[in-house]
N, C-alpha and C. Protein backbone atom coordinates (compact mmCIF):
# COMPACT_ATOMS: atom_id res chain seq x y z
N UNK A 1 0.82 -1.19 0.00
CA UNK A 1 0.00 0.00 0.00
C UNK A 1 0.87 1.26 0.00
N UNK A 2 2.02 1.12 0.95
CA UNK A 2 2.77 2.77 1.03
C UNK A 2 3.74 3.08 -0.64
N UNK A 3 3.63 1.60 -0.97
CA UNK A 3 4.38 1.51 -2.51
C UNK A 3 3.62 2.18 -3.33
N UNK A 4 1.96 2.16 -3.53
CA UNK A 4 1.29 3.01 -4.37
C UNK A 4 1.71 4.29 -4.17
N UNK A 5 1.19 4.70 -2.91
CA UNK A 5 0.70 6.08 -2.21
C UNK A 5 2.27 6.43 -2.67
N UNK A 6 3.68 6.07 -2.37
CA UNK A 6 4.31 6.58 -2.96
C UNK A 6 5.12 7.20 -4.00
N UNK A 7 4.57 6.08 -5.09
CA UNK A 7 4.42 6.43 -6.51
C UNK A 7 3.40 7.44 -7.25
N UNK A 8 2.24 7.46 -6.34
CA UNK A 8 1.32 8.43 -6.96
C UNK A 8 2.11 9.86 -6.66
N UNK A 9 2.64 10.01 -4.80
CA UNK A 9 3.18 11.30 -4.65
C UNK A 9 4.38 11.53 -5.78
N UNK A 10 5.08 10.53 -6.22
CA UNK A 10 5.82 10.65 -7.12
C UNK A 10 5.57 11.42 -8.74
N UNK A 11 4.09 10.33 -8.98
CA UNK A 11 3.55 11.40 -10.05
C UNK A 11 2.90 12.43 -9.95
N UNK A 12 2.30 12.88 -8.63
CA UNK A 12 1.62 14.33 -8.63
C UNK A 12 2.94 15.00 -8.27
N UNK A 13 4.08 14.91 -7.91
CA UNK A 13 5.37 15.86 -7.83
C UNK A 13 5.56 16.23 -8.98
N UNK A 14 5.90 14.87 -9.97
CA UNK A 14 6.19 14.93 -11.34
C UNK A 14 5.03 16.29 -12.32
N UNK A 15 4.10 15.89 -12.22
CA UNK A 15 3.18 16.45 -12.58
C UNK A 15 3.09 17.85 -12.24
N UNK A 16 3.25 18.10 -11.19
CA UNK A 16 3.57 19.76 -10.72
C UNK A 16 4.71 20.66 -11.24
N UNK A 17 5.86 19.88 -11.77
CA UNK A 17 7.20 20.18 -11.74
C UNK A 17 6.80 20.51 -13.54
N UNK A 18 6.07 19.92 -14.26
CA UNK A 18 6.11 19.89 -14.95
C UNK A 18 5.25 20.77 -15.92
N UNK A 19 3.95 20.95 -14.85
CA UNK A 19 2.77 22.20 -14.86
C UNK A 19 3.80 23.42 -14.53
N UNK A 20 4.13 23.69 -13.95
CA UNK A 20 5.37 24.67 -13.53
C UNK A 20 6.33 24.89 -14.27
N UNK A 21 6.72 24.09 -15.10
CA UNK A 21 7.55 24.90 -16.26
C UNK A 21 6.81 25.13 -17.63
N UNK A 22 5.91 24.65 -17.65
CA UNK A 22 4.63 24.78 -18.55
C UNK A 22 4.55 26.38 -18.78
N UNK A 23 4.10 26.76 -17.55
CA UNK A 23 3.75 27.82 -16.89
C UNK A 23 4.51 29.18 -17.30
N UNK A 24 5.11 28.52 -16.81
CA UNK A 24 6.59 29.51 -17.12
C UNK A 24 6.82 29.54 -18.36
N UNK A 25 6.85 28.61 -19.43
CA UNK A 25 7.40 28.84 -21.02
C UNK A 25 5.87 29.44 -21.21
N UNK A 26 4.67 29.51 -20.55
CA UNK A 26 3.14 30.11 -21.68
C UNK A 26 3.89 31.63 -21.48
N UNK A 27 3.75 32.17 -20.17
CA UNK A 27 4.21 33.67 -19.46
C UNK A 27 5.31 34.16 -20.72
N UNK A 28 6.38 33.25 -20.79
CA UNK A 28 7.40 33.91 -21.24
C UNK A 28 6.85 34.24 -22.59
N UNK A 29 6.41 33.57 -23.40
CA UNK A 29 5.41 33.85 -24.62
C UNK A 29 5.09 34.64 -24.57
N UNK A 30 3.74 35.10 -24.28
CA UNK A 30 2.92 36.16 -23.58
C UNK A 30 3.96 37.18 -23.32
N UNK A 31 4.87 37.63 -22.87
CA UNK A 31 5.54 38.78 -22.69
C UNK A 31 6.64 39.02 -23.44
N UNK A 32 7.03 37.95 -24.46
CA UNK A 32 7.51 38.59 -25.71
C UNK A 32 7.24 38.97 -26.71
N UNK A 33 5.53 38.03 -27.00
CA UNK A 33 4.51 38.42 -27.53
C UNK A 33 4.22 39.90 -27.51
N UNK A 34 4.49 40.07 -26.37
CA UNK A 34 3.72 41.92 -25.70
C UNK A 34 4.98 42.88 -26.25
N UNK A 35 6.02 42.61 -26.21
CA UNK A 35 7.33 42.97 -26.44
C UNK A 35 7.21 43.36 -28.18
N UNK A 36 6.46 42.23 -28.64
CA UNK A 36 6.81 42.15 -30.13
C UNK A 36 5.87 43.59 -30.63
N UNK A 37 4.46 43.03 -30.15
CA UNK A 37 3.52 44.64 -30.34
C UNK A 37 3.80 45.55 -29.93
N UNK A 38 4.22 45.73 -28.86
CA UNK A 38 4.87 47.31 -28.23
C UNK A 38 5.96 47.77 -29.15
N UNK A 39 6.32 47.15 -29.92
CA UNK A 39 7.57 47.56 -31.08
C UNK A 39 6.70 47.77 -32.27
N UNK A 40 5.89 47.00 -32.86
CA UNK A 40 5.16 47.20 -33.98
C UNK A 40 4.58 48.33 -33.75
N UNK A 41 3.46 48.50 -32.63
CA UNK A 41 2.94 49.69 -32.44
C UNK A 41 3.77 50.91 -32.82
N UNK A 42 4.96 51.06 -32.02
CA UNK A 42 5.88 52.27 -32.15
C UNK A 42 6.90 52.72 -33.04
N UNK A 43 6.74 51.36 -34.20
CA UNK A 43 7.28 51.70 -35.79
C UNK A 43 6.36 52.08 -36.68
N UNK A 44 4.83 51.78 -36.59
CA UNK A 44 3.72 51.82 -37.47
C UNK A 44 3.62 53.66 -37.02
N UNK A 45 3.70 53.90 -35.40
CA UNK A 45 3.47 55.22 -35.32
C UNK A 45 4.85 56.60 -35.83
N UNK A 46 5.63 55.63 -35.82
CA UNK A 46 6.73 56.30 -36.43
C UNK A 46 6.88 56.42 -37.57
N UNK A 47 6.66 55.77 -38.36
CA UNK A 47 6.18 55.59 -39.76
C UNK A 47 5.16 56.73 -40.06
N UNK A 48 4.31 56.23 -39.26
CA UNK A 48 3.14 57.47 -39.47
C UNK A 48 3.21 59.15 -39.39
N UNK A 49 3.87 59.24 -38.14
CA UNK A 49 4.01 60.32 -38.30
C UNK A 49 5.34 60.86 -39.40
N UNK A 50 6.39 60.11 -40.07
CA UNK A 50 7.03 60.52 -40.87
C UNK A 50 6.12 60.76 -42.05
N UNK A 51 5.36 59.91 -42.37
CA UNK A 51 4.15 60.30 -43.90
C UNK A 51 3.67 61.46 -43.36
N UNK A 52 3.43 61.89 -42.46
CA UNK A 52 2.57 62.77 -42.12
C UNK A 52 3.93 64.40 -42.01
N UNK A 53 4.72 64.32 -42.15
CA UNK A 53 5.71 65.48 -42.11
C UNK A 53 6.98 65.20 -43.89
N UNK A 54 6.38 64.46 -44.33
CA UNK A 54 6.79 64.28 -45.65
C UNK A 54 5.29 64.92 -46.38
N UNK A 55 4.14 64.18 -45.94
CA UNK A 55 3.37 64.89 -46.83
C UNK A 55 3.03 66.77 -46.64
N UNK A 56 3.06 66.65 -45.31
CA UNK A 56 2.94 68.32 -44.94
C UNK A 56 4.25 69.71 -46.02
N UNK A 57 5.58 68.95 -46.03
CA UNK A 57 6.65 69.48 -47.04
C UNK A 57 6.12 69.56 -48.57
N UNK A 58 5.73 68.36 -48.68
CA UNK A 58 5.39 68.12 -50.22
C UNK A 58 4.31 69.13 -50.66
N UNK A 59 3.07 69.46 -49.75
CA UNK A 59 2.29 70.37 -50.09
C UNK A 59 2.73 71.68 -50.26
N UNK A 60 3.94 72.16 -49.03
CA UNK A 60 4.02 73.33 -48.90
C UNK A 60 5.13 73.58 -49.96
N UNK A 61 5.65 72.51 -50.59
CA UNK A 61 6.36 73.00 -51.74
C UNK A 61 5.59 73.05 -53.68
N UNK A 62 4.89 72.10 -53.00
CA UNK A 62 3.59 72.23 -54.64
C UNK A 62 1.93 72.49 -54.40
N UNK A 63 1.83 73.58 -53.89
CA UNK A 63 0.53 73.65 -53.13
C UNK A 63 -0.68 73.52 -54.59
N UNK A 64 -0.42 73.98 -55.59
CA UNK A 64 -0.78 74.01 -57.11
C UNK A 64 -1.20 72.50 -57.54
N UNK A 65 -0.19 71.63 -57.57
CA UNK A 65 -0.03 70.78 -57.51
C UNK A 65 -1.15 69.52 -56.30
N UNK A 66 -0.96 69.72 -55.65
CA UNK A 66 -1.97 69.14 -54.01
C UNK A 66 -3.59 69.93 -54.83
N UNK A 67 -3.43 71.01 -54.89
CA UNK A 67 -4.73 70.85 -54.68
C UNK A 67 -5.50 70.54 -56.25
N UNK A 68 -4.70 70.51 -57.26
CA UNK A 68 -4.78 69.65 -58.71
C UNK A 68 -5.57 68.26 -58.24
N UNK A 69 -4.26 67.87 -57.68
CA UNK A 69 -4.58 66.09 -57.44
C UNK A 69 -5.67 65.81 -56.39
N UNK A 70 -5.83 66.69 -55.24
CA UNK A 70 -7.42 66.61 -54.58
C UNK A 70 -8.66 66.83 -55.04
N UNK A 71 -8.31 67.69 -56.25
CA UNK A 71 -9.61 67.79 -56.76
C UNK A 71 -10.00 66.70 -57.78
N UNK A 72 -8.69 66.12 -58.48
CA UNK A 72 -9.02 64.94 -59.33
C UNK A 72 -9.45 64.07 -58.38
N UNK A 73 -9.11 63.70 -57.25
CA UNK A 73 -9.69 62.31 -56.53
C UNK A 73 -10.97 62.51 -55.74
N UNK A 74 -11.25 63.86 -55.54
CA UNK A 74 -12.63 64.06 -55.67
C UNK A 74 -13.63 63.99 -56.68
N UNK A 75 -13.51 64.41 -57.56
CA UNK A 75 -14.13 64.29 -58.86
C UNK A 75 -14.04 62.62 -59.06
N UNK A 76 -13.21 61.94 -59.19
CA UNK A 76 -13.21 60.11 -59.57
C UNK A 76 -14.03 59.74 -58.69
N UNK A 77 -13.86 59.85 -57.26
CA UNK A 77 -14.86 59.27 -56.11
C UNK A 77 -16.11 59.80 -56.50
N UNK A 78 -16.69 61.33 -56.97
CA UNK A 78 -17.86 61.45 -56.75
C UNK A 78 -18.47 60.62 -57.91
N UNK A 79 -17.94 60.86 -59.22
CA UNK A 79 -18.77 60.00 -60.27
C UNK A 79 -18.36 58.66 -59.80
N UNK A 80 -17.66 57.76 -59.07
CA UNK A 80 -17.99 56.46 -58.89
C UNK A 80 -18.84 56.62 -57.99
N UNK A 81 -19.05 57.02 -57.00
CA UNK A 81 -20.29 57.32 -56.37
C UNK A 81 -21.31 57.06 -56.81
N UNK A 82 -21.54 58.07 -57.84
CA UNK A 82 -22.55 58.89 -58.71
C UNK A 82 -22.99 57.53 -59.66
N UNK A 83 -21.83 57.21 -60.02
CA UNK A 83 -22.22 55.79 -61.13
C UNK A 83 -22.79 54.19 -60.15
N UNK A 84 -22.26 54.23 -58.80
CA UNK A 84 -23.01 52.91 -58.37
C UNK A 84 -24.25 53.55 -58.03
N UNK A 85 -24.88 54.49 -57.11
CA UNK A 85 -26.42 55.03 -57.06
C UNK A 85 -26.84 54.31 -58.31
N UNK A 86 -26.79 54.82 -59.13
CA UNK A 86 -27.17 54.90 -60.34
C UNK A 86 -27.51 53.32 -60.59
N UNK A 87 -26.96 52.57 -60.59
CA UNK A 87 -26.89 51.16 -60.91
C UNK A 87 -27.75 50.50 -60.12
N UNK A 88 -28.18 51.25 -58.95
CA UNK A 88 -29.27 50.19 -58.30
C UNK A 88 -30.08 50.57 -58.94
């Protein structure tokens, strides 16, 4: 009988030791995981705000130009607009 009981404590030790590093490799995941987005986040926003101070230059050097090409992509959007209405 103490031969079972001591093999079982054997496998619920085992079993713990083993939930426990389990444990530990999910966590470590999970926080390099977090590591990995906290970097994506702060290149996508860096990124961003560089388009956003490249495009601000570009206008203020072809303002003629900017507002040419805004008005063409207004004009394309409104008649595609204009052309799906239409189609129902």
């Amino acid at each position: 009988m103490e031969n079972v009981l001591e093999k079982a404590d054997a496998q619920v030790a085992e079993s713990i030791r083993r939930l426990s590093r389990a444990t530990s490799a999910m966590a470590e995941s999970i926080n390099e995981g977090v590591g990995v987005i906290q970097r994506a986040i702060k290149r996508s926003g860096d990124v961003a705000e560089e388009l956003m101070d490249d495009t601000s230059q570009r206008v203020k050097r072809h303002p003629a130009e900017t507002i040419a090409a805004t008005l063409a992509v207004g004009l394309v959007a409104g008649v595609f607009i204009g052309w799906m209405l239409n189609r129902r």
